[in-house]
PDB file of N, CA and C in Angstrom:
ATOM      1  N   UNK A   1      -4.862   3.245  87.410  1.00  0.00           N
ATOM      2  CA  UNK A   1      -5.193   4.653  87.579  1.00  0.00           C
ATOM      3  C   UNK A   1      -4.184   5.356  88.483  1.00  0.00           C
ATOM      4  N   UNK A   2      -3.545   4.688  89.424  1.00  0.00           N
ATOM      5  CA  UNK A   2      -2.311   5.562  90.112  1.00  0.00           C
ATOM      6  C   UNK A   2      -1.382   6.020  89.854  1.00  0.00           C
ATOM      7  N   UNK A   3      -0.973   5.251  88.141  1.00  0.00           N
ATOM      8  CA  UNK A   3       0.173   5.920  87.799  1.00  0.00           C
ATOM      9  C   UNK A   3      -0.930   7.272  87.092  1.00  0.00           C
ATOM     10  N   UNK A   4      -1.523   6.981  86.551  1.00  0.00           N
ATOM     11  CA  UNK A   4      -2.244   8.968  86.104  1.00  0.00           C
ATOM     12  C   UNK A   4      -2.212   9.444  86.985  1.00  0.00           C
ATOM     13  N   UNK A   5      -2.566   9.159  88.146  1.00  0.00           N
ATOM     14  CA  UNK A   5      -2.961   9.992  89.584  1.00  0.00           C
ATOM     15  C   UNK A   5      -1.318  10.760  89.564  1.00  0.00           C
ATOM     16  N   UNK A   6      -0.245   9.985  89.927  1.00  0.00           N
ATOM     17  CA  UNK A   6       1.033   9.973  90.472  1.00  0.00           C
ATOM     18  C   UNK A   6       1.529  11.177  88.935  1.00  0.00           C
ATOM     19  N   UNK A   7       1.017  11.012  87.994  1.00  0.00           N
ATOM     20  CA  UNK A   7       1.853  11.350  86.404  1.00  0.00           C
ATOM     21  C   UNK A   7       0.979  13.174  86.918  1.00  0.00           C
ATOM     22  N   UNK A   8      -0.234  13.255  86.738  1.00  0.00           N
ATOM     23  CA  UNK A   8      -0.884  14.758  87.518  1.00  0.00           C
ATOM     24  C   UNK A   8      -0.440  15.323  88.333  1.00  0.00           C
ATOM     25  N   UNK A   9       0.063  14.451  89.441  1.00  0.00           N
ATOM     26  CA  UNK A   9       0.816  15.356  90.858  1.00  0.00           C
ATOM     27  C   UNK A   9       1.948  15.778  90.449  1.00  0.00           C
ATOM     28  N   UNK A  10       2.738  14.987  89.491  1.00  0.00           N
ATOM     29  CA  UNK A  10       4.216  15.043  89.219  1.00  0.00           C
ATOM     30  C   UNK A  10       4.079  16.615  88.359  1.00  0.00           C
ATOM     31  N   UNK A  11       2.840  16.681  87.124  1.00  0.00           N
ATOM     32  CA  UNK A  11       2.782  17.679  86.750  1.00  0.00           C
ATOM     33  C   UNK A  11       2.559  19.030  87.221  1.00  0.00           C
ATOM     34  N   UNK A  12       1.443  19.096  88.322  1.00  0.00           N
ATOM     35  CA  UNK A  12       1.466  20.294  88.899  1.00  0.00           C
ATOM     36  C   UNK A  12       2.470  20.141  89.937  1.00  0.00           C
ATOM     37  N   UNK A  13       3.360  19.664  90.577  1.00  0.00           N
ATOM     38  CA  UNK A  13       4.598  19.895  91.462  1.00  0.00           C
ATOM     39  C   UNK A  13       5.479  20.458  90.509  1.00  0.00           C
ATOM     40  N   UNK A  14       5.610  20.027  89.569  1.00  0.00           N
ATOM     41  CA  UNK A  14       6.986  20.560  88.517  1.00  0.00           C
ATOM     42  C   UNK A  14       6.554  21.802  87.705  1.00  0.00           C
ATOM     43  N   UNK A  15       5.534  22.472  87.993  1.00  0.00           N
ATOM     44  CA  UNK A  15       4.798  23.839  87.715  1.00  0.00           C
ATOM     45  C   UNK A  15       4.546  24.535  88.819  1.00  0.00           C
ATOM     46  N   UNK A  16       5.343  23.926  90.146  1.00  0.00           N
ATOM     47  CA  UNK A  16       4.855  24.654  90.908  1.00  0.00           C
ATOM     48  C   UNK A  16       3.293  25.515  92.069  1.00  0.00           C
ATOM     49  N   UNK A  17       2.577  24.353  91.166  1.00  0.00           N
ATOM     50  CA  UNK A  17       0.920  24.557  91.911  1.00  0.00           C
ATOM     51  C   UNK A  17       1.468  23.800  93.382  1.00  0.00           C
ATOM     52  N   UNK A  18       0.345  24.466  94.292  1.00  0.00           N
ATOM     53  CA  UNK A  18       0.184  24.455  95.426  1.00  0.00           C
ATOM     54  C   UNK A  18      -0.599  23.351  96.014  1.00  0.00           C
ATOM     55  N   UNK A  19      -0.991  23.201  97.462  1.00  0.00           N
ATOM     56  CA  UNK A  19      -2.270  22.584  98.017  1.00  0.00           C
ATOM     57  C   UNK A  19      -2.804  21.338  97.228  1.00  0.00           C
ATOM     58  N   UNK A  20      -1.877  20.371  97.304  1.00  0.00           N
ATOM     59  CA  UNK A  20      -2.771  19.075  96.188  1.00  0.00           C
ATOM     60  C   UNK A  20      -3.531  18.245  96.984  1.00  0.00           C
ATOM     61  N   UNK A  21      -4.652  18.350  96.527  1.00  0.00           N
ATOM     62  CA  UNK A  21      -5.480  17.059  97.198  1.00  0.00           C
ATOM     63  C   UNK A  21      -6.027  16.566  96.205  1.00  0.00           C
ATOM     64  N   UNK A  22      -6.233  14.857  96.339  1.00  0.00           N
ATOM     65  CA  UNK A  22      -6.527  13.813  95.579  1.00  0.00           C
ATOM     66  C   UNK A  22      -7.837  13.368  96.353  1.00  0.00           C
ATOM     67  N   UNK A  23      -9.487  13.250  96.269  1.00  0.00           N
ATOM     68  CA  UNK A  23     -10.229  12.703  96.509  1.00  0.00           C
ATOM     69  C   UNK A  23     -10.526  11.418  95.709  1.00  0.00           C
ATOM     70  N   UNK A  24     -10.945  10.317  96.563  1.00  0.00           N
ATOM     71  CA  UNK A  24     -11.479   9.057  96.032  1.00  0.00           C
ATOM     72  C   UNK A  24     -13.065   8.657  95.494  1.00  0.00           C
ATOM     73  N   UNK A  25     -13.270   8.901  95.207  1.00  0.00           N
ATOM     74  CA  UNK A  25     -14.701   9.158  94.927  1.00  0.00           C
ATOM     75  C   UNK A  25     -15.847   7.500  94.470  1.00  0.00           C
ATOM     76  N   UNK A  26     -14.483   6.553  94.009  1.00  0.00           N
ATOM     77  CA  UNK A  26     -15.192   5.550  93.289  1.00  0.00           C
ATOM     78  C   UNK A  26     -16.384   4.578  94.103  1.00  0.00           C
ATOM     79  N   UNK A  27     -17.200   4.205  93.403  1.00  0.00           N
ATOM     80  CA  UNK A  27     -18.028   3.591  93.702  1.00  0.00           C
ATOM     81  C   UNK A  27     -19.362   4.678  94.958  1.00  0.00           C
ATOM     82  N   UNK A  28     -18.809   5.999  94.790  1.00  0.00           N
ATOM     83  CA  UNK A  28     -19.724   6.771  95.298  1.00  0.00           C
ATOM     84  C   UNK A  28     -20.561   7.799  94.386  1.00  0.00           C
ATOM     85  N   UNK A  29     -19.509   7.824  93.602  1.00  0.00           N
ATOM     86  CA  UNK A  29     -19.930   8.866  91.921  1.00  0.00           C
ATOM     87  C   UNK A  29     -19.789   8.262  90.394  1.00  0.00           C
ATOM     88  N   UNK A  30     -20.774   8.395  89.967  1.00  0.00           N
ATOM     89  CA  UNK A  30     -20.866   8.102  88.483  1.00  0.00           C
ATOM     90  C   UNK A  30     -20.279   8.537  87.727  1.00  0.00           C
ATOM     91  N   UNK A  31     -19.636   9.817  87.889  1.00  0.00           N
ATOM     92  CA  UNK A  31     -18.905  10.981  87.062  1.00  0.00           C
ATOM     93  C   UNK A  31     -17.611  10.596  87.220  1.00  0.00           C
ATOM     94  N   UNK A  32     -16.950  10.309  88.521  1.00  0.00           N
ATOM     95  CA  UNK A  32     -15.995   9.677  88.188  1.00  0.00           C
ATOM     96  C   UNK A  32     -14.870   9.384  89.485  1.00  0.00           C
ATOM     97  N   UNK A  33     -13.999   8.528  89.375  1.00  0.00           N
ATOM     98  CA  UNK A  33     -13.392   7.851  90.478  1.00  0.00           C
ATOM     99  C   UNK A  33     -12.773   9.013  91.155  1.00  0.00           C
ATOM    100  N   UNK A  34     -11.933   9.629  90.764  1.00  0.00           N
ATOM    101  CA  UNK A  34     -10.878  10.041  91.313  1.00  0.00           C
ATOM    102  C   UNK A  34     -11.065  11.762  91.400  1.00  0.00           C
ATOM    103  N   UNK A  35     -10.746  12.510  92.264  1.00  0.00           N
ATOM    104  CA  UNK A  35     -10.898  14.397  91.559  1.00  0.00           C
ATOM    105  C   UNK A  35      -9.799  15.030  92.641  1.00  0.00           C
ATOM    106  N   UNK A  36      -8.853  15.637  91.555  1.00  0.00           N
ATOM    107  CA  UNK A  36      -7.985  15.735  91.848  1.00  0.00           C
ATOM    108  C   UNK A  36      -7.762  17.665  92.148  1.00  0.00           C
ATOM    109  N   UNK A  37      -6.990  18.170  93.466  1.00  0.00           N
ATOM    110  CA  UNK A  37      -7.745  19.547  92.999  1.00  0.00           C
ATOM    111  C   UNK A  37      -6.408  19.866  93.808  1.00  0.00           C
ATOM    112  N   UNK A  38      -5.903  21.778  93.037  1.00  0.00           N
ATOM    113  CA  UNK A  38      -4.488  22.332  93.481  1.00  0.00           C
ATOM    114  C   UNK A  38      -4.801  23.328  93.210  1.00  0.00           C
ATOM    115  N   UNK A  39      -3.646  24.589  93.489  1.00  0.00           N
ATOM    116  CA  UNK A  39      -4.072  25.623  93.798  1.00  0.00           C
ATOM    117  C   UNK A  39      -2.720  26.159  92.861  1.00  0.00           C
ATOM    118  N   UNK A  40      -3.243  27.014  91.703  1.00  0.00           N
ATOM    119  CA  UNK A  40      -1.952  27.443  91.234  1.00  0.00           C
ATOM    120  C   UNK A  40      -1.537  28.858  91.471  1.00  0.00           C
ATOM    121  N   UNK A  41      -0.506  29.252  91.222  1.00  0.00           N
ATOM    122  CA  UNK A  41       0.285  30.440  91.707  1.00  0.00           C
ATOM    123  C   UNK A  41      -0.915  31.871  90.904  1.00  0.00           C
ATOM    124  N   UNK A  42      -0.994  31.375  89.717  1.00  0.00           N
ATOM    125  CA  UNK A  42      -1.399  32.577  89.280  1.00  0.00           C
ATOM    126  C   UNK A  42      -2.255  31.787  87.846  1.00  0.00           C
ATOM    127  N   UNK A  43      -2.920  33.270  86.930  1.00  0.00           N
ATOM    128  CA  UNK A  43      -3.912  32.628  85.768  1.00  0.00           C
ATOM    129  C   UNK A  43      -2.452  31.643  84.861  1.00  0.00           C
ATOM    130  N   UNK A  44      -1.737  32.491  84.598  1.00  0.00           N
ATOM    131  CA  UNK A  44      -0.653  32.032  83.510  1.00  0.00           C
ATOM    132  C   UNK A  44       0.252  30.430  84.232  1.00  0.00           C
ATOM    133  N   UNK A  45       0.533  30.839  85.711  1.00  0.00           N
ATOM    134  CA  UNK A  45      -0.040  29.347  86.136  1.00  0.00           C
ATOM    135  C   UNK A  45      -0.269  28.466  85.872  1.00  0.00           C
ATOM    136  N   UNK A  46      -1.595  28.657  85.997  1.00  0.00           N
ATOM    137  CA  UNK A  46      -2.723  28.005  85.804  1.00  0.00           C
ATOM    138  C   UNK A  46      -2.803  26.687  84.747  1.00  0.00           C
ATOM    139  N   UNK A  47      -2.835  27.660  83.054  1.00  0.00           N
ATOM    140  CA  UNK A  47      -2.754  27.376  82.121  1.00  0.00           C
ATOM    141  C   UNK A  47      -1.313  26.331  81.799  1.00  0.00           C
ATOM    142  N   UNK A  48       0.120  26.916  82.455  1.00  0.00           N
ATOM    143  CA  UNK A  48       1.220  26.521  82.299  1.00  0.00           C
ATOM    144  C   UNK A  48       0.767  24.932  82.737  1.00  0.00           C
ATOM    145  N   UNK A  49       0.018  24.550  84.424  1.00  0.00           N
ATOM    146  CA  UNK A  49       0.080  22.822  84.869  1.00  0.00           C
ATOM    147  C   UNK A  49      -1.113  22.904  84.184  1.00  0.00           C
ATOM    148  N   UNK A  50      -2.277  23.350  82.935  1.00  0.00           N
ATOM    149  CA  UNK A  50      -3.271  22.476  82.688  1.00  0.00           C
ATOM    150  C   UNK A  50      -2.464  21.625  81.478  1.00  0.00           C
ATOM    151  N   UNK A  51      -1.694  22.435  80.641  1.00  0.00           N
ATOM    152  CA  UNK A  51      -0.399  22.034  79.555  1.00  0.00           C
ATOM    153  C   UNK A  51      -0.035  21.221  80.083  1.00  0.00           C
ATOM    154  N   UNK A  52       0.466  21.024  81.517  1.00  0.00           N
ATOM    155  CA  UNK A  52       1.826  19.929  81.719  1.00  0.00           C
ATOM    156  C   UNK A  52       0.979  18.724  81.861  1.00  0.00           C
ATOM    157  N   UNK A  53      -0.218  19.166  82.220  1.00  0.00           N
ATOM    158  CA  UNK A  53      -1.219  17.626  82.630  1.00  0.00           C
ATOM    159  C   UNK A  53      -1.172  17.129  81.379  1.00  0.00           C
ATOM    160  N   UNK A  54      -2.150  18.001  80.391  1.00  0.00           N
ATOM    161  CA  UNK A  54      -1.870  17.222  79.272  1.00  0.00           C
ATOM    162  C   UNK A  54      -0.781  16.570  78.224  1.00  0.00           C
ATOM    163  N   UNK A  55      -0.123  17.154  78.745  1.00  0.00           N
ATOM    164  CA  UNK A  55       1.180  16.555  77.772  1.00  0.00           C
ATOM    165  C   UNK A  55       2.031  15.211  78.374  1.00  0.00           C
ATOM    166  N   UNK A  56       1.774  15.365  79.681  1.00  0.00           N
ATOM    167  CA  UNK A  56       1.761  13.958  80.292  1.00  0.00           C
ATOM    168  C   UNK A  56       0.869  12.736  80.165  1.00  0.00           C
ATOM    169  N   UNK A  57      -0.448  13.640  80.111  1.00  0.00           N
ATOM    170  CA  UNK A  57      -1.472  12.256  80.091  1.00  0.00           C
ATOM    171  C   UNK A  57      -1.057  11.916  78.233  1.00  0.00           C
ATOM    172  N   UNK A  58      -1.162  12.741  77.781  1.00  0.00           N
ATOM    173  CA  UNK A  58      -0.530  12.505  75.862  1.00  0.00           C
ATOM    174  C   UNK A  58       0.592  11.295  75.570  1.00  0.00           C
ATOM    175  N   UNK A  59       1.474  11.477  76.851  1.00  0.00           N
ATOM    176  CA  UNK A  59       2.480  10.631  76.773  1.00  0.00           C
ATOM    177  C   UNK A  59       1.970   9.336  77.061  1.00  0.00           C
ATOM    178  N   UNK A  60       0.774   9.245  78.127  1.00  0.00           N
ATOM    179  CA  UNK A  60       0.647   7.847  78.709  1.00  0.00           C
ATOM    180  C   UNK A  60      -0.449   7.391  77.740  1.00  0.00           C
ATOM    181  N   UNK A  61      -0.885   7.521  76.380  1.00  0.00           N
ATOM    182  CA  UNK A  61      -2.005   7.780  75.867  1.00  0.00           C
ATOM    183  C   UNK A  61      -3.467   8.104  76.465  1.00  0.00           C
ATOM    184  N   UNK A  62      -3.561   8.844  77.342  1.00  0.00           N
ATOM    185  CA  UNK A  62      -4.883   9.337  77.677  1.00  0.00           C
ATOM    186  C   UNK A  62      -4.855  10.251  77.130  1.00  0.00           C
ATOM    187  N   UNK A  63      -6.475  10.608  76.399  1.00  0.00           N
ATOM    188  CA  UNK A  63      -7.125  11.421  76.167  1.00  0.00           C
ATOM    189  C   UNK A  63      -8.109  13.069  76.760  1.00  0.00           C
ATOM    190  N   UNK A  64      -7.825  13.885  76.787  1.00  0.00           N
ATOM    191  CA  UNK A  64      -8.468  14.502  77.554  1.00  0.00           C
ATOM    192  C   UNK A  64     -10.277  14.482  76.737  1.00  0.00           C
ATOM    193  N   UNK A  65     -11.218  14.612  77.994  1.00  0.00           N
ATOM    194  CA  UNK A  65     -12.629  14.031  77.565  1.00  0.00           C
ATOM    195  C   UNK A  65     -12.649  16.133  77.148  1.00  0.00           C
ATOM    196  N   UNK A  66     -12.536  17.214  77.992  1.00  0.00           N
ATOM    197  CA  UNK A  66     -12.470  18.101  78.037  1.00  0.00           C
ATOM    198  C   UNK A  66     -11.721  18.790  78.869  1.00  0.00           C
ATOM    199  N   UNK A  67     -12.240  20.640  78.957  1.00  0.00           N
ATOM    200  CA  UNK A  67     -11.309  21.319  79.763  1.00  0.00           C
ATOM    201  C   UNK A  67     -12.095  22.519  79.639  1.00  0.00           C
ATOM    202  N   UNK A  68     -12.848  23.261  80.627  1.00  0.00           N
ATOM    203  CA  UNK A  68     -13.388  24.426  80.851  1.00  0.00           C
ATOM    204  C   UNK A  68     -12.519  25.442  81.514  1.00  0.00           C
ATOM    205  N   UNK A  69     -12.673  26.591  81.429  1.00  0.00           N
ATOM    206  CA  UNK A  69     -11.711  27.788  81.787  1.00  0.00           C
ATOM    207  C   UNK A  69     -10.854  28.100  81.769  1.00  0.00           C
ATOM    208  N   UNK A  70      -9.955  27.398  80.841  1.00  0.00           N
ATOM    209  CA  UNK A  70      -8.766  27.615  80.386  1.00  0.00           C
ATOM    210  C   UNK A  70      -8.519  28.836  80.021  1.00  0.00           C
ATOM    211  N   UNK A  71      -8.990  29.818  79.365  1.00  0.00           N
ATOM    212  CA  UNK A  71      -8.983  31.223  79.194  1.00  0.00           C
ATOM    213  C   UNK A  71      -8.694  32.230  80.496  1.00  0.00           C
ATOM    214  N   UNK A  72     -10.256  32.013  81.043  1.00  0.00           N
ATOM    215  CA  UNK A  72      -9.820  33.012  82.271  1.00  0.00           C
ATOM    216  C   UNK A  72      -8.548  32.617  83.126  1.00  0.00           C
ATOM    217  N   UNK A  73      -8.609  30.922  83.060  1.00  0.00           N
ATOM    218  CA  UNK A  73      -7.306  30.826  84.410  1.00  0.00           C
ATOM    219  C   UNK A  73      -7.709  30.479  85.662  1.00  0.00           C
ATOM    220  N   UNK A  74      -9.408  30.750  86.204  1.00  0.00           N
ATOM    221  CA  UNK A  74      -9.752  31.156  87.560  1.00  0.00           C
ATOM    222  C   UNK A  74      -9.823  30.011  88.212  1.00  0.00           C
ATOM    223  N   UNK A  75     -10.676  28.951  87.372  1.00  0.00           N
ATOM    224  CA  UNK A  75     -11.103  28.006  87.837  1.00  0.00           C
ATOM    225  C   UNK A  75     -10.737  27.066  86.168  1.00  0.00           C
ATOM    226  N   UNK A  76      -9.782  25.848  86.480  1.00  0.00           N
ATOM    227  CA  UNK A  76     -10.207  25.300  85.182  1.00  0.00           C
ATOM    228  C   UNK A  76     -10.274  24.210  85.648  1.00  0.00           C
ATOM    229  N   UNK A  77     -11.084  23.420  84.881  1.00  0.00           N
ATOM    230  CA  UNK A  77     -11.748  21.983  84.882  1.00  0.00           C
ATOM    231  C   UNK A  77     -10.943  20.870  83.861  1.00  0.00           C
ATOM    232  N   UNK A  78     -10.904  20.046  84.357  1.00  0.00           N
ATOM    233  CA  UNK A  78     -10.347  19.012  83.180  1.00  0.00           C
ATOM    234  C   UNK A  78     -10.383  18.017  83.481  1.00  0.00           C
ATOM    235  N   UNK A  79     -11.151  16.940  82.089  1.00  0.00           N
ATOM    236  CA  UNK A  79     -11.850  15.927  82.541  1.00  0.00           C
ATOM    237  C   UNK A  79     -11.196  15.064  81.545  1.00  0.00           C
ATOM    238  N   UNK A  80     -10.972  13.804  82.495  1.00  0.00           N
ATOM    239  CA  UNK A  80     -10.369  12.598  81.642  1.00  0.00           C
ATOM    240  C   UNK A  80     -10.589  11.888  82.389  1.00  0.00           C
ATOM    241  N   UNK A  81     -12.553  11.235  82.131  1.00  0.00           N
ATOM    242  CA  UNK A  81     -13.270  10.509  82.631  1.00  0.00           C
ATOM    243  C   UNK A  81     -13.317  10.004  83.891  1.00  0.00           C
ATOM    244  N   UNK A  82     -12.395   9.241  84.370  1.00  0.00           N
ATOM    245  CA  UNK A  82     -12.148   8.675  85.096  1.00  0.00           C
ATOM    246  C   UNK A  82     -11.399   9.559  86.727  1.00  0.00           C
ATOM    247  N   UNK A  83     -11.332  10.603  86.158  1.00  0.00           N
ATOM    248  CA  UNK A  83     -10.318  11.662  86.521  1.00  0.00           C
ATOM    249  C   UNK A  83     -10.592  12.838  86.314  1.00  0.00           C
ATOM    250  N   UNK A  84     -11.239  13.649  87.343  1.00  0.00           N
ATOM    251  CA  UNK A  84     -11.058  15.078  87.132  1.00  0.00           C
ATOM    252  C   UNK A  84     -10.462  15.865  88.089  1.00  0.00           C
ATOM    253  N   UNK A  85      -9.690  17.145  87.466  1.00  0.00           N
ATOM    254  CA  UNK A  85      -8.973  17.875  87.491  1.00  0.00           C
ATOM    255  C   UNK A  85      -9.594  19.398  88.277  1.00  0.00           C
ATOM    256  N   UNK A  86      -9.732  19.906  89.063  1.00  0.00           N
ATOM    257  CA  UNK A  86     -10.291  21.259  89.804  1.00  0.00           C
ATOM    258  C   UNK A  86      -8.594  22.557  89.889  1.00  0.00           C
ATOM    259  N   UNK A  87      -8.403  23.281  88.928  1.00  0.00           N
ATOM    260  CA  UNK A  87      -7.279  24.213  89.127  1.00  0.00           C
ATOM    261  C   UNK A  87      -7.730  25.034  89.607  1.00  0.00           C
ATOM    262  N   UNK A  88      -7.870  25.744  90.726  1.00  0.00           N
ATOM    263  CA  UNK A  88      -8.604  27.330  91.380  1.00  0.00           C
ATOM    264  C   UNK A  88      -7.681  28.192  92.347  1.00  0.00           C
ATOM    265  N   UNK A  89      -7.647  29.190  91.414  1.00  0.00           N
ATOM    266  CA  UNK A  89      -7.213  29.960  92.203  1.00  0.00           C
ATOM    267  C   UNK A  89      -7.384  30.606  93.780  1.00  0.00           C
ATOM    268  N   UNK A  90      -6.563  30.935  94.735  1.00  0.00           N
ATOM    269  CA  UNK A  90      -7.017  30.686  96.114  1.00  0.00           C
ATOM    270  C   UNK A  90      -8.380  31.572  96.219  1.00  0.00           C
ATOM    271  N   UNK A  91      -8.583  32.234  95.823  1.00  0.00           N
ATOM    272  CA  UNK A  91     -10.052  33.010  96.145  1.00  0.00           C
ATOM    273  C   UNK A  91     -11.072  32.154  96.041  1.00  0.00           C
ATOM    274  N   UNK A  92     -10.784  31.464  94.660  1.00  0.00           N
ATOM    275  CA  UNK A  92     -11.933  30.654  94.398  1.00  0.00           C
ATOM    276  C   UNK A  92     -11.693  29.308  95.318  1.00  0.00           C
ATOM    277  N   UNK A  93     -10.811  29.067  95.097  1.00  0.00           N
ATOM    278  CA  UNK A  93     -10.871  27.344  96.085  1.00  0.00           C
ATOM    279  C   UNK A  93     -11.380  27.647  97.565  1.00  0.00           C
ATOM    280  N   UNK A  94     -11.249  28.809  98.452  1.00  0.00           N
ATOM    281  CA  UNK A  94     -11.573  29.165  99.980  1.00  0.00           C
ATOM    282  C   UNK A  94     -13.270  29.296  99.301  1.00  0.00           C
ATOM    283  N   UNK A  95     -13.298  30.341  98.443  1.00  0.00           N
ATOM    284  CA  UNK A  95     -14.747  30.806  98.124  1.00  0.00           C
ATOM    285  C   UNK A  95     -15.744  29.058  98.309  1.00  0.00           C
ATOM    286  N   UNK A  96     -15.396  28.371  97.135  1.00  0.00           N
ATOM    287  CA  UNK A  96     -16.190  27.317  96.533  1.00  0.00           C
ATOM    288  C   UNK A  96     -15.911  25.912  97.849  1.00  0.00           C
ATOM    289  N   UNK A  97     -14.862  26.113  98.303  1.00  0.00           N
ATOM    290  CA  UNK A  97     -14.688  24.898  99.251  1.00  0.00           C
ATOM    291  C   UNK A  97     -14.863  23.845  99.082  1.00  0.00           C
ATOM    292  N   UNK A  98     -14.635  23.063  98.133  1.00  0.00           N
ATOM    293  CA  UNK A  98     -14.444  21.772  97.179  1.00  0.00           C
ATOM    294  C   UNK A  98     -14.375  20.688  98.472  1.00  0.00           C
ATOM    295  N   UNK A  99     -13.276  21.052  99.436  1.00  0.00           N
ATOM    296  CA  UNK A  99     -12.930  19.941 100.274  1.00  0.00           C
ATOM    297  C   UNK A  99     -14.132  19.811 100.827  1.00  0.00           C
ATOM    298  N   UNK A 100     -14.830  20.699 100.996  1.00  0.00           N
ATOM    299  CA  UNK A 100     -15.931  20.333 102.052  1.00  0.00           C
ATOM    300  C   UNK A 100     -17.336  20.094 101.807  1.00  0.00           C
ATOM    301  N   UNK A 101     -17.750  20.449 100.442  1.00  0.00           N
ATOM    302  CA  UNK A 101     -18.526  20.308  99.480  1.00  0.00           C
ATOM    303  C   UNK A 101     -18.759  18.601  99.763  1.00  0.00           C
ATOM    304  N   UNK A 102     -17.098  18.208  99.069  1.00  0.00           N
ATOM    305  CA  UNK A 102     -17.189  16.699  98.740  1.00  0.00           C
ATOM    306  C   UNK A 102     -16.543  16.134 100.708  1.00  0.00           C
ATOM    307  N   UNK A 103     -16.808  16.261 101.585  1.00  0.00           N
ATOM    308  CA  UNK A 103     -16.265  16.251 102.898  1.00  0.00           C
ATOM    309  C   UNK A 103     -16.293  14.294 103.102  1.00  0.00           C
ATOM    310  N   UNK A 104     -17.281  13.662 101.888  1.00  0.00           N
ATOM    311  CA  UNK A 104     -17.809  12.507 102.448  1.00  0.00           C
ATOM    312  C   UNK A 104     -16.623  11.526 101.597  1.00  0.00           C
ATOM    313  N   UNK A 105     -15.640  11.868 100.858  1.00  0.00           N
ATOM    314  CA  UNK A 105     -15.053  11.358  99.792  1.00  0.00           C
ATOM    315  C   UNK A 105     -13.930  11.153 100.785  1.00  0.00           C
ATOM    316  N   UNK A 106     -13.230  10.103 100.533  1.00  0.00           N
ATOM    317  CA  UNK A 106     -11.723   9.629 101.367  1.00  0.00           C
ATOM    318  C   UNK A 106     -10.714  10.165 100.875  1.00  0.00           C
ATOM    319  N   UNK A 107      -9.618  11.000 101.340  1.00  0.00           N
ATOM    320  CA  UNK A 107      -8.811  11.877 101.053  1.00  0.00           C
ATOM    321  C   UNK A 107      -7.647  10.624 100.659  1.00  0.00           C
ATOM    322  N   UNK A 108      -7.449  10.655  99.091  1.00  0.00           N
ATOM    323  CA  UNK A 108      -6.203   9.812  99.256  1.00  0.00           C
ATOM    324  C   UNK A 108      -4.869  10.356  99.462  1.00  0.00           C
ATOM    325  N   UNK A 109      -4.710  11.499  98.843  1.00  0.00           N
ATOM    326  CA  UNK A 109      -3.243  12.672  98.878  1.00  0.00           C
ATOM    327  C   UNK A 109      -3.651  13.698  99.133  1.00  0.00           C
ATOM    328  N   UNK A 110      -3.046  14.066 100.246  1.00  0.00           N
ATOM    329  CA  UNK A 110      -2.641  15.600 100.292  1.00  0.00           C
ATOM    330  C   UNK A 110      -1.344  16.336 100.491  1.00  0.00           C
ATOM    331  N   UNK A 111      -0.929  17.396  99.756  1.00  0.00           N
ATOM    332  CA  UNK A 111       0.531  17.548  99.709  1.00  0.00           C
ATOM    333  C   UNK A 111       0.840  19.320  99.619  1.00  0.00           C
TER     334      UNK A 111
END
């Protein structure tokens, strides 16, 4: 799972998203090990690293399970089981506070 972890960061760094943090979640959540969450520049952004994720995970054969909000841009979700994805724009990421929500999860990356 670290090279997906490492193949996601690589994607939103080379798009330019912001604020990456990687939570560990396994063996605390059923939904899933890893949740990975960044902050992109803008909606078009947004959309540009949810593309680069997938076309990376495409390469490594992973599947995406889904992907919510891809339209608006604001907040998009993307799930590949094992692995999910939080894109939010800064209003929403300060608004929703993910880090602190999940405060009990071991921070593996932050960048």
């Amino acid at each position: 799972m670290e090279e997906k972890i490492l193949k996601i960061i690589d994607a939103i760094e080379e798009k330019k998203g912001k604020d990456i943090l990687v939570l560990d979640f396994e063996g605390k959540n059923s939904l899933c090990d890893k949740v990975v969450i960044a902050t992109p520049n803008s909606e078009k952004n947004a959309q540009a690293i949810a593309d680069e994720i997938n076309k990376k995970m495409n390469e490594m054969g992973e599947k995406r399970l889904g992907i919510e909000g891809y339209k608006e841009a604001k907040w998009i979700l993307i799930d590949y089981d094992d692995i999910v994805i939080h894109l939010l724009n800064s209003e929403n990421r300060e608004y929703y506070a993910l880090e602190q929500l999940w405060s009990s999860a071991r921070e593996v990356i932050r960048k």
